[in-house]
PDB file of N, CA and C in Angstrom:
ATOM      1  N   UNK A   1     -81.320  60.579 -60.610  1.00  0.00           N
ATOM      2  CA  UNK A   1     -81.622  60.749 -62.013  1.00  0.00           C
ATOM      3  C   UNK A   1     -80.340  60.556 -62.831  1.00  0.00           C
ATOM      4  N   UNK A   2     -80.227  59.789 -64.075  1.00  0.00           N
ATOM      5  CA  UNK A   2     -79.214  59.451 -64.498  1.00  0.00           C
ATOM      6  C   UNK A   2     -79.791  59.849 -66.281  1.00  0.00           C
ATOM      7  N   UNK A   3     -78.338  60.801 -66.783  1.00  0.00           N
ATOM      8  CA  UNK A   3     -78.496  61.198 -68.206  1.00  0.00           C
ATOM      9  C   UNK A   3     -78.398  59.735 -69.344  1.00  0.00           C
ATOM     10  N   UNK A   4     -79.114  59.900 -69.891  1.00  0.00           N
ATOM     11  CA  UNK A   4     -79.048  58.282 -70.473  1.00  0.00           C
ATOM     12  C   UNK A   4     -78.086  58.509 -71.594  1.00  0.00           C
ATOM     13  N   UNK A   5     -77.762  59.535 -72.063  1.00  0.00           N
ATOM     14  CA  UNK A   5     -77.279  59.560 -73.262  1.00  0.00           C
ATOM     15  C   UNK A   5     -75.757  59.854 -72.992  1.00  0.00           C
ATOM     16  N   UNK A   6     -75.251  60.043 -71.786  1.00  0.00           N
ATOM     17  CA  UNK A   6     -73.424  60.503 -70.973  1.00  0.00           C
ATOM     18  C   UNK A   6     -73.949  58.501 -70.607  1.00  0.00           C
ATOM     19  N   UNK A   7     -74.783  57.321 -70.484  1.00  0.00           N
ATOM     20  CA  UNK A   7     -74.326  56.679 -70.082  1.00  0.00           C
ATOM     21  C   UNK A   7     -74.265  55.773 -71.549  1.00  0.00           C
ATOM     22  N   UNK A   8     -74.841  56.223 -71.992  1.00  0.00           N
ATOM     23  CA  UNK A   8     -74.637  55.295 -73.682  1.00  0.00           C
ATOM     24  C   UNK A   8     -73.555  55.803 -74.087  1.00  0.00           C
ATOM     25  N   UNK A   9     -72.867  57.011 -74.084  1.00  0.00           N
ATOM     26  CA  UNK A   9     -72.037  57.631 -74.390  1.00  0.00           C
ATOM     27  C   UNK A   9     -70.359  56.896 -73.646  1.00  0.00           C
ATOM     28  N   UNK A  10     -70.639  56.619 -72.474  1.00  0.00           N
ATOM     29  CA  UNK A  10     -69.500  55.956 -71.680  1.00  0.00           C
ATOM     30  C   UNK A  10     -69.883  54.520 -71.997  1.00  0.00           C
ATOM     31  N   UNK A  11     -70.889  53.685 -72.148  1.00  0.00           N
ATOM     32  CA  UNK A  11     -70.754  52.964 -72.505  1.00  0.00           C
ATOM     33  C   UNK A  11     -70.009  52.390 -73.414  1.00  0.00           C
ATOM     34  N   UNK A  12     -70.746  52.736 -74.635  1.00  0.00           N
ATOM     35  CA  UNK A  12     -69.490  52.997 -75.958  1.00  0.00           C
ATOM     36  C   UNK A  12     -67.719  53.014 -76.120  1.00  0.00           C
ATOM     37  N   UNK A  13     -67.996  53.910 -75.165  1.00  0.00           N
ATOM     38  CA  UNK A  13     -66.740  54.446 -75.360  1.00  0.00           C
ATOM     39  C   UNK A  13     -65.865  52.970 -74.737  1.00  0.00           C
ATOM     40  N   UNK A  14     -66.275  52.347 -73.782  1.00  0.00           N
ATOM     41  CA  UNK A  14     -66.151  51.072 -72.956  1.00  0.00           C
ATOM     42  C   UNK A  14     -65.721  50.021 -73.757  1.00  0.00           C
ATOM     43  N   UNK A  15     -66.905  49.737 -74.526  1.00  0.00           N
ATOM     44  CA  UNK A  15     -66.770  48.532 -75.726  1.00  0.00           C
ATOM     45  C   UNK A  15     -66.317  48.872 -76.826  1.00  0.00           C
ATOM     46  N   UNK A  16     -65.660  49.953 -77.167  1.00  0.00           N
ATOM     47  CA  UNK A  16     -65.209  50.416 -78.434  1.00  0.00           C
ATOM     48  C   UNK A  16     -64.137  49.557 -79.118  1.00  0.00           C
ATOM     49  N   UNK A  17     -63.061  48.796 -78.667  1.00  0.00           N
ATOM     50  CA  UNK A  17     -62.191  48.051 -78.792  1.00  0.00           C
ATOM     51  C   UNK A  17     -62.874  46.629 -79.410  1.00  0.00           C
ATOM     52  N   UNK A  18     -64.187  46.441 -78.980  1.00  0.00           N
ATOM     53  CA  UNK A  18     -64.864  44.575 -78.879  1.00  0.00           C
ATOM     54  C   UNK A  18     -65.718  45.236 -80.167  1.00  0.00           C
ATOM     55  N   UNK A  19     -66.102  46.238 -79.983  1.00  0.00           N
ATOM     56  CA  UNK A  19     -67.193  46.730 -81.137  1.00  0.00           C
ATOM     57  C   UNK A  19     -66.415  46.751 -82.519  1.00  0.00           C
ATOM     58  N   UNK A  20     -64.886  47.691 -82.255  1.00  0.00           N
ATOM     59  CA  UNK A  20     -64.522  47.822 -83.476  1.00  0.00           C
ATOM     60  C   UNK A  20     -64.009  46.238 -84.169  1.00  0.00           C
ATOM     61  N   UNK A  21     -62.957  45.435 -83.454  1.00  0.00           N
ATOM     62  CA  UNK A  21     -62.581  44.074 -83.860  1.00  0.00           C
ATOM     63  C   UNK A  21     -63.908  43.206 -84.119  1.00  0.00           C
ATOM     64  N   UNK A  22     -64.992  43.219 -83.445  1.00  0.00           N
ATOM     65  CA  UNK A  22     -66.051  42.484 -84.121  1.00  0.00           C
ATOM     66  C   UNK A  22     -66.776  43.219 -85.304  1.00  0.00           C
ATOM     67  N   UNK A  23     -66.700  44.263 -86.036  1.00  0.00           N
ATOM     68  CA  UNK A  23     -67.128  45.267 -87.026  1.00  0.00           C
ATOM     69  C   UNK A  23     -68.100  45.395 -87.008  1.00  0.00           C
ATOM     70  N   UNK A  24     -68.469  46.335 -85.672  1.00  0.00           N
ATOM     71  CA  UNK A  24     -70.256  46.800 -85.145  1.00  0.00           C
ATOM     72  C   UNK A  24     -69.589  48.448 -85.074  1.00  0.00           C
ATOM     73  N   UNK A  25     -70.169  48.838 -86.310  1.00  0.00           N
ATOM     74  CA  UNK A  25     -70.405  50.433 -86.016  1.00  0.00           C
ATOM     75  C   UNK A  25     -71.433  51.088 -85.508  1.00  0.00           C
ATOM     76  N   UNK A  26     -71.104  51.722 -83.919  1.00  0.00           N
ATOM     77  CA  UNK A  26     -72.105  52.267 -83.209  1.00  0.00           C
ATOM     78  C   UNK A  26     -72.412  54.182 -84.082  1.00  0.00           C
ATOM     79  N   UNK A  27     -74.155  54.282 -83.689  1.00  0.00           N
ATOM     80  CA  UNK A  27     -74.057  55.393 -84.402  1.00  0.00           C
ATOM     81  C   UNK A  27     -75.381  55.710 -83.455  1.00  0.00           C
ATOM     82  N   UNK A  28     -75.354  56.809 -82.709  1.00  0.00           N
ATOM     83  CA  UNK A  28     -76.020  57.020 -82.012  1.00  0.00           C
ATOM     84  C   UNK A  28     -76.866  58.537 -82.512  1.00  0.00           C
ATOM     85  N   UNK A  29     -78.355  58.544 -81.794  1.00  0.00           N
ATOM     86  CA  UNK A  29     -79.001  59.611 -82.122  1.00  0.00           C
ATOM     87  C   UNK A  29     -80.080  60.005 -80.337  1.00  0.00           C
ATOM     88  N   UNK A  30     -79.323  61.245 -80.028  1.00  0.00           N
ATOM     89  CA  UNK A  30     -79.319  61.130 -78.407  1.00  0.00           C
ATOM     90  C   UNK A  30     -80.527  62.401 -78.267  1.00  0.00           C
ATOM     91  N   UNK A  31     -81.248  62.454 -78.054  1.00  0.00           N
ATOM     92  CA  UNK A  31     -81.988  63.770 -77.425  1.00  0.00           C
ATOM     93  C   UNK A  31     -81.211  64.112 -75.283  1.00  0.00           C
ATOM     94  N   UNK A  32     -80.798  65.461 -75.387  1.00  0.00           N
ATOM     95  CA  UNK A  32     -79.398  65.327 -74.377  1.00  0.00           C
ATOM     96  C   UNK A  32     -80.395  65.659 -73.485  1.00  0.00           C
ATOM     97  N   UNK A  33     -81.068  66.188 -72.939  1.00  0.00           N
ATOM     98  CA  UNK A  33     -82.370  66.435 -72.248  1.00  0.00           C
ATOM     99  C   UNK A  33     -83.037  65.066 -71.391  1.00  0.00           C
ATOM    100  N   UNK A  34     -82.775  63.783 -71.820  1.00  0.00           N
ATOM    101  CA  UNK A  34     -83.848  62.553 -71.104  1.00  0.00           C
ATOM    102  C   UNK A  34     -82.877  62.288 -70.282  1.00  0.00           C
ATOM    103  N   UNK A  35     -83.807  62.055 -69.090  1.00  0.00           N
ATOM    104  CA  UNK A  35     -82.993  61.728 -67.785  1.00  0.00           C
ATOM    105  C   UNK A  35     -83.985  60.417 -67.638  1.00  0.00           C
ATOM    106  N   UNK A  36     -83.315  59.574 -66.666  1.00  0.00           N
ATOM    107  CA  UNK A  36     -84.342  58.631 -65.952  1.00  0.00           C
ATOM    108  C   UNK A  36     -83.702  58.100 -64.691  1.00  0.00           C
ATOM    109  N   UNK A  37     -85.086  57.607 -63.964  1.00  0.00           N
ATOM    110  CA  UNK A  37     -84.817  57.604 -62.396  1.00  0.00           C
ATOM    111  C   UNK A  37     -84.328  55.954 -62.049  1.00  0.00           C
ATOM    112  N   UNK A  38     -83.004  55.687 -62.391  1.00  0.00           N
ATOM    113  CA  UNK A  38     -82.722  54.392 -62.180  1.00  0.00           C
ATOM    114  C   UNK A  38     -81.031  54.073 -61.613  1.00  0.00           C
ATOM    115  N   UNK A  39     -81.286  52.690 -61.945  1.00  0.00           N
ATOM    116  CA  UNK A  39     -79.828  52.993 -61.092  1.00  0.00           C
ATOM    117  C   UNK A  39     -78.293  52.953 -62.274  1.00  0.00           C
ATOM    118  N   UNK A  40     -77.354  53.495 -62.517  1.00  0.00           N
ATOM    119  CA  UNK A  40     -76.555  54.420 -63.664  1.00  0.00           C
ATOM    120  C   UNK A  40     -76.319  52.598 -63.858  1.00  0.00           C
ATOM    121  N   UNK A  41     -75.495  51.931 -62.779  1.00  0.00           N
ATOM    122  CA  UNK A  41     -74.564  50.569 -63.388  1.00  0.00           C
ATOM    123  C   UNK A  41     -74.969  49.369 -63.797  1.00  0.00           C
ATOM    124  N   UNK A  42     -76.786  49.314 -63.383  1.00  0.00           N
ATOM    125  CA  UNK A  42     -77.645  48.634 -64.288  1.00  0.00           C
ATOM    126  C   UNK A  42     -78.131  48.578 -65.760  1.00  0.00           C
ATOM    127  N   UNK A  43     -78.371  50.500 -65.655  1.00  0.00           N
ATOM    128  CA  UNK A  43     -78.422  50.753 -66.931  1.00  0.00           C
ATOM    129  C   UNK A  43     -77.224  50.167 -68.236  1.00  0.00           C
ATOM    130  N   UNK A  44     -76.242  50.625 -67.755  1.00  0.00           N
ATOM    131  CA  UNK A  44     -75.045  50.500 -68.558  1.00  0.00           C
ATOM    132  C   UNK A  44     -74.894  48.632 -68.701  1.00  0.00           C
ATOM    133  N   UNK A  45     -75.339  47.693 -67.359  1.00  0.00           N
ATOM    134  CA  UNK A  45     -75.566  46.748 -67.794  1.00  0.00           C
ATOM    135  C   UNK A  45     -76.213  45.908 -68.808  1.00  0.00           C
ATOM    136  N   UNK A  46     -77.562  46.757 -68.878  1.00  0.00           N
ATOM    137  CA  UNK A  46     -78.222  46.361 -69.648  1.00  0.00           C
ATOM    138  C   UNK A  46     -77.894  46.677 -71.286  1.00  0.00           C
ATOM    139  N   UNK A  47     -77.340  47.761 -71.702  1.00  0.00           N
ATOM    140  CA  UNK A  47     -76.867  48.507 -73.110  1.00  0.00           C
ATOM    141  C   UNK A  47     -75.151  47.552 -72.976  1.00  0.00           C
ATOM    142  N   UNK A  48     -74.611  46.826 -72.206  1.00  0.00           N
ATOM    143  CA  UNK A  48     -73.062  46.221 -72.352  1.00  0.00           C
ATOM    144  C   UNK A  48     -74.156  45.035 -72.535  1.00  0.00           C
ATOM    145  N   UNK A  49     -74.941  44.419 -72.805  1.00  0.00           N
ATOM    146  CA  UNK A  49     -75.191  43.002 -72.910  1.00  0.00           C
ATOM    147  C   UNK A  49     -76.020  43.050 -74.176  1.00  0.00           C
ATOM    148  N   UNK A  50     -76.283  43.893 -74.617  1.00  0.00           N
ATOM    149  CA  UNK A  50     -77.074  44.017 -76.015  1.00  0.00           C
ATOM    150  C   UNK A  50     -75.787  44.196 -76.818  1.00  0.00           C
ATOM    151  N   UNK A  51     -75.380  45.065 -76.455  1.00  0.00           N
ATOM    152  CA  UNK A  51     -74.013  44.991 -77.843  1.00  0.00           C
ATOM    153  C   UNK A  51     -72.917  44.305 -77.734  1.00  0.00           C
ATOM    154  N   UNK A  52     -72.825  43.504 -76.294  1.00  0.00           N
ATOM    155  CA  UNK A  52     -72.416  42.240 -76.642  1.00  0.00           C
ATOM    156  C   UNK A  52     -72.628  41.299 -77.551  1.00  0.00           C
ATOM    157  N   UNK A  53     -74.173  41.387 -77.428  1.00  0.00           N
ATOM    158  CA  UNK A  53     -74.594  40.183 -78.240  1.00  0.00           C
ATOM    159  C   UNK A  53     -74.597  40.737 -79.784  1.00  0.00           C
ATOM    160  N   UNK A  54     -74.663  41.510 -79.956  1.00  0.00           N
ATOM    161  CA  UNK A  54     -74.709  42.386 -81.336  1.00  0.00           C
ATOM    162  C   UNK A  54     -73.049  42.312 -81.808  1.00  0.00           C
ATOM    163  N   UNK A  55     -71.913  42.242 -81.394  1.00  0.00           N
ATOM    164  CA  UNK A  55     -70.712  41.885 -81.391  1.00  0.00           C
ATOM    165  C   UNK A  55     -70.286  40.714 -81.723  1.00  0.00           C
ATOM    166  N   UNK A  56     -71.021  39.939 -81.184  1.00  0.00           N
ATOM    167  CA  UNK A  56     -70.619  38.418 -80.803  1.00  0.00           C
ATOM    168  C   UNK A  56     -71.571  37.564 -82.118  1.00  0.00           C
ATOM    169  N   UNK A  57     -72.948  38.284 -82.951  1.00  0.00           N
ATOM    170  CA  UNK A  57     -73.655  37.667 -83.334  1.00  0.00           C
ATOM    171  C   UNK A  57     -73.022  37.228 -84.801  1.00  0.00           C
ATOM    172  N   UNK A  58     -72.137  38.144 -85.247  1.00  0.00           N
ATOM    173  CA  UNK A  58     -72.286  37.637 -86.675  1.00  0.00           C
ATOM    174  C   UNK A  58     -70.420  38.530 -86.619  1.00  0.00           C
ATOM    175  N   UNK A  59     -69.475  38.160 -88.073  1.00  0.00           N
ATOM    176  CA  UNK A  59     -68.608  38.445 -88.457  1.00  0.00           C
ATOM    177  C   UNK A  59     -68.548  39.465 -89.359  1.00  0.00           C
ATOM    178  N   UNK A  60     -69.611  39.602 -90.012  1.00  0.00           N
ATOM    179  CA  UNK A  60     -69.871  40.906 -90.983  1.00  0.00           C
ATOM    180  C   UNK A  60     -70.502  41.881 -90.679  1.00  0.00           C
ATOM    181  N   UNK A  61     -69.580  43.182 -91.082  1.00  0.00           N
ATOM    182  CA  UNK A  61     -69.423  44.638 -90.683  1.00  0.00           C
ATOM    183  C   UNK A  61     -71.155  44.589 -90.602  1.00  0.00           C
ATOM    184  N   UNK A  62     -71.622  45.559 -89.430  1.00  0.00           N
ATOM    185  CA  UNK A  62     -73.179  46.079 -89.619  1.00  0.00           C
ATOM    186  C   UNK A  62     -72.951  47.224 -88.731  1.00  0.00           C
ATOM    187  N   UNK A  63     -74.178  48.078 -88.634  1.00  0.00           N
ATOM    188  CA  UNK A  63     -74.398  48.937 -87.889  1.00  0.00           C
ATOM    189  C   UNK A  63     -74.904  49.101 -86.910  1.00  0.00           C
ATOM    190  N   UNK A  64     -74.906  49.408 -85.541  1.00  0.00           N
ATOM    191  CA  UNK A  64     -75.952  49.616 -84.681  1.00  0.00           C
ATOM    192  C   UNK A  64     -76.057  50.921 -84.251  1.00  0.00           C
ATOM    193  N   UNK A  65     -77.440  50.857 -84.760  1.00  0.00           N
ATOM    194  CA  UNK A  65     -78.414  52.041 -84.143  1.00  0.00           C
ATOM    195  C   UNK A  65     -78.463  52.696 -82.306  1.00  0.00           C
ATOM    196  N   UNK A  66     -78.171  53.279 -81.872  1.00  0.00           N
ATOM    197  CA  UNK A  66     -79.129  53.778 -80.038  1.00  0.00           C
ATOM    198  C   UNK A  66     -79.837  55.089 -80.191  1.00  0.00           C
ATOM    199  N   UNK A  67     -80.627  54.544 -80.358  1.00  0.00           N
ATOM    200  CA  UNK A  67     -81.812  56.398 -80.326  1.00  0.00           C
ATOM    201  C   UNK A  67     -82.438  56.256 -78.563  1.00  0.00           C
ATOM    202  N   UNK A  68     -82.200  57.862 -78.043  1.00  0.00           N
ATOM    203  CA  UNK A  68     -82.969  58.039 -77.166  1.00  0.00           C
ATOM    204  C   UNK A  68     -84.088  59.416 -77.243  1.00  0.00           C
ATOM    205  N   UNK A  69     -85.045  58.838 -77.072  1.00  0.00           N
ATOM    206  CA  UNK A  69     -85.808  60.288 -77.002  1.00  0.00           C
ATOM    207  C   UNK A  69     -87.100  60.584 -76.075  1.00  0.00           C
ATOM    208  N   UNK A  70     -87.647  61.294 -75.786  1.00  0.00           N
ATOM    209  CA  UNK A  70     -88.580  61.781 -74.352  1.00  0.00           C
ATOM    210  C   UNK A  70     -89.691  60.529 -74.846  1.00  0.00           C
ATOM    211  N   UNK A  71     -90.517  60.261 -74.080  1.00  0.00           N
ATOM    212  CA  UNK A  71     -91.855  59.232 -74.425  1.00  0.00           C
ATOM    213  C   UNK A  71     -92.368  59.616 -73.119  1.00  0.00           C
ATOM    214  N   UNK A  72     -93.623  58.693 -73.558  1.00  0.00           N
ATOM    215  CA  UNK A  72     -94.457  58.724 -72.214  1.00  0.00           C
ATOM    216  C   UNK A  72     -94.921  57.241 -71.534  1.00  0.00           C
ATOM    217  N   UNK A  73     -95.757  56.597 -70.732  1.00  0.00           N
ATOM    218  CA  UNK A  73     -95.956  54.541 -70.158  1.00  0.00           C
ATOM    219  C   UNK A  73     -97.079  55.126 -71.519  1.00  0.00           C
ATOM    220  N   UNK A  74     -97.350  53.845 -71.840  1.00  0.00           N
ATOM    221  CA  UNK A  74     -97.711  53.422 -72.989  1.00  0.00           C
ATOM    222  C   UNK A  74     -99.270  53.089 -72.358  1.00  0.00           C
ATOM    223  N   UNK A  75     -99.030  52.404 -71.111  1.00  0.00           N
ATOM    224  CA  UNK A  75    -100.704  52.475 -70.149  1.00  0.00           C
ATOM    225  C   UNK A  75    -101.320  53.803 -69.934  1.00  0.00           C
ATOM    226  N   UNK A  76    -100.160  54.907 -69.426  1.00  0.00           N
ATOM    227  CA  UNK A  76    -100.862  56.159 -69.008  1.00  0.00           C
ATOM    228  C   UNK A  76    -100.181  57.267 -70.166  1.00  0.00           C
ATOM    229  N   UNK A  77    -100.543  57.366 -71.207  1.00  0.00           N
ATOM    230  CA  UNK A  77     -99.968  58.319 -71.594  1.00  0.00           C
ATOM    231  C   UNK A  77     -99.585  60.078 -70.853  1.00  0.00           C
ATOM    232  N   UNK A  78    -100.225  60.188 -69.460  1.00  0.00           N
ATOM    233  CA  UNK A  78     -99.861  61.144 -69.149  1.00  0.00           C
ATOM    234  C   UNK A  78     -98.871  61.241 -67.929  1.00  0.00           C
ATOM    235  N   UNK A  79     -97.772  59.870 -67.993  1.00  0.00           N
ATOM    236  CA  UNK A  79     -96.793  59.834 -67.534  1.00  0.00           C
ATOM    237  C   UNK A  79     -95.804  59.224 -68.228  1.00  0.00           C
ATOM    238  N   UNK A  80     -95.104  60.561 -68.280  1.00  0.00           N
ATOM    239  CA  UNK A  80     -93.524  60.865 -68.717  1.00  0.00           C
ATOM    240  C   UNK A  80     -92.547  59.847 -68.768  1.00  0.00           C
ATOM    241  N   UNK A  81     -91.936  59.699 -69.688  1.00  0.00           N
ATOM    242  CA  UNK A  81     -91.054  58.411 -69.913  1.00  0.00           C
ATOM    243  C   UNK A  81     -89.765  58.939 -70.376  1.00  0.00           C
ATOM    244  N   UNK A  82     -89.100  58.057 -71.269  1.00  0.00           N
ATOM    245  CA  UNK A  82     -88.116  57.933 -71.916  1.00  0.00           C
ATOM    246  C   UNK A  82     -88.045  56.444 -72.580  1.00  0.00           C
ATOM    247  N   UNK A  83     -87.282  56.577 -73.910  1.00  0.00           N
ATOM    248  CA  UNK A  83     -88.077  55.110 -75.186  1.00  0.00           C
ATOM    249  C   UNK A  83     -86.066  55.218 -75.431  1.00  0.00           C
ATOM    250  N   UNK A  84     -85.568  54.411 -75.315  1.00  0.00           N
ATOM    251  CA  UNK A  84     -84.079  53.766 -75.975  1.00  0.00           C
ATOM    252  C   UNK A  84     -84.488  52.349 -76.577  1.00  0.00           C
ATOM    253  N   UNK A  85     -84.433  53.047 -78.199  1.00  0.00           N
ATOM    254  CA  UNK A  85     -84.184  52.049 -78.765  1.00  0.00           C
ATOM    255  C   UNK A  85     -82.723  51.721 -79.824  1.00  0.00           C
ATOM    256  N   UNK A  86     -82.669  50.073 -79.517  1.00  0.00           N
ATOM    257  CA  UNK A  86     -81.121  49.658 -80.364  1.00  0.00           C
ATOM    258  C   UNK A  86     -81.808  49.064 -81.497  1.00  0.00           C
ATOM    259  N   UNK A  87     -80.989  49.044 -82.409  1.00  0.00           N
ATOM    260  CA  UNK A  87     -81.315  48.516 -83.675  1.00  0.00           C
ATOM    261  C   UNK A  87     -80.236  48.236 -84.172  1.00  0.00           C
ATOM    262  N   UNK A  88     -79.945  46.746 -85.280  1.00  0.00           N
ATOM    263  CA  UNK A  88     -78.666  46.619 -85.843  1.00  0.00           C
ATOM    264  C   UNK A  88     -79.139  46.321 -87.132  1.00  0.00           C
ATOM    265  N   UNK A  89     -78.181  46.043 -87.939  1.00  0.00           N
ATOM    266  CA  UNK A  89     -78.599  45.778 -89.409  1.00  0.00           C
ATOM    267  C   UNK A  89     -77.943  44.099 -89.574  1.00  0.00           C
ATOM    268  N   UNK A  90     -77.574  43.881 -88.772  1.00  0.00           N
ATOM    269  CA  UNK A  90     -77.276  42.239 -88.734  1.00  0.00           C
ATOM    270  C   UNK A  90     -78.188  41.217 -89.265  1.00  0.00           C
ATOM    271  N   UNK A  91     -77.918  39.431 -89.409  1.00  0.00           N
ATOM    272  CA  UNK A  91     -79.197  39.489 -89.710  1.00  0.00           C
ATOM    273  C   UNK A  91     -80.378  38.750 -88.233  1.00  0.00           C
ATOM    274  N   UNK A  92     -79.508  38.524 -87.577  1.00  0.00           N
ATOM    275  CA  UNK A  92     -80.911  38.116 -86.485  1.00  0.00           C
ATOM    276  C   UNK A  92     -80.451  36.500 -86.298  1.00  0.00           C
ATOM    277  N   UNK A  93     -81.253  36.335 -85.773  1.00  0.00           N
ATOM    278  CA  UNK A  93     -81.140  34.982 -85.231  1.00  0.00           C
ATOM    279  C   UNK A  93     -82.076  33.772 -86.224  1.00  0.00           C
TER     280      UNK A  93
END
């Protein structure tokens, strides 16, 4: 079981240097409680390649969003999840 929000948290802290010189302010909103059953250096793969690209997309200052909070599968609502979503204010592709 891996805390998602100590790995967004180290994440961050990781790309903080690429985030700040590309002017992506991370601003996170963590419920500290969601765990999930995966593997920690995938995860962190997957959140280092989104704000890569969120870094890399544009030259003007924006924000990015990481909310994590409890959810449930969207097929079975009566199994337990966890929902991370990123959001930037960039403009997109």
């Amino acid at each position: 079981m891996v805390k998602v929000g100590e790995v967004i948290v180290s994440t961050l802290r990781l790309l903080a240097p690429k985030l700040s010189i590309a002017a992506v302010d991370p601003v996170t909103d963590l419920s500290e409680n969601c765990e999930l059953w995966c593997s920690l250096g995938e995860l962190q793969q997957i959140l280092t390649n989104i704000l890569n690209n969120a870094a890399e997309a544009s030259s003007q200052r924006r924000k990015a969003t990481i909310r994590v909070r409890e959810s449930f599968d969207w097929t079975n609502p009566a199994t337990p999840g966890v929902r991370i979503t990123l959001a930037d204010t960039g403009l997109g592709m």
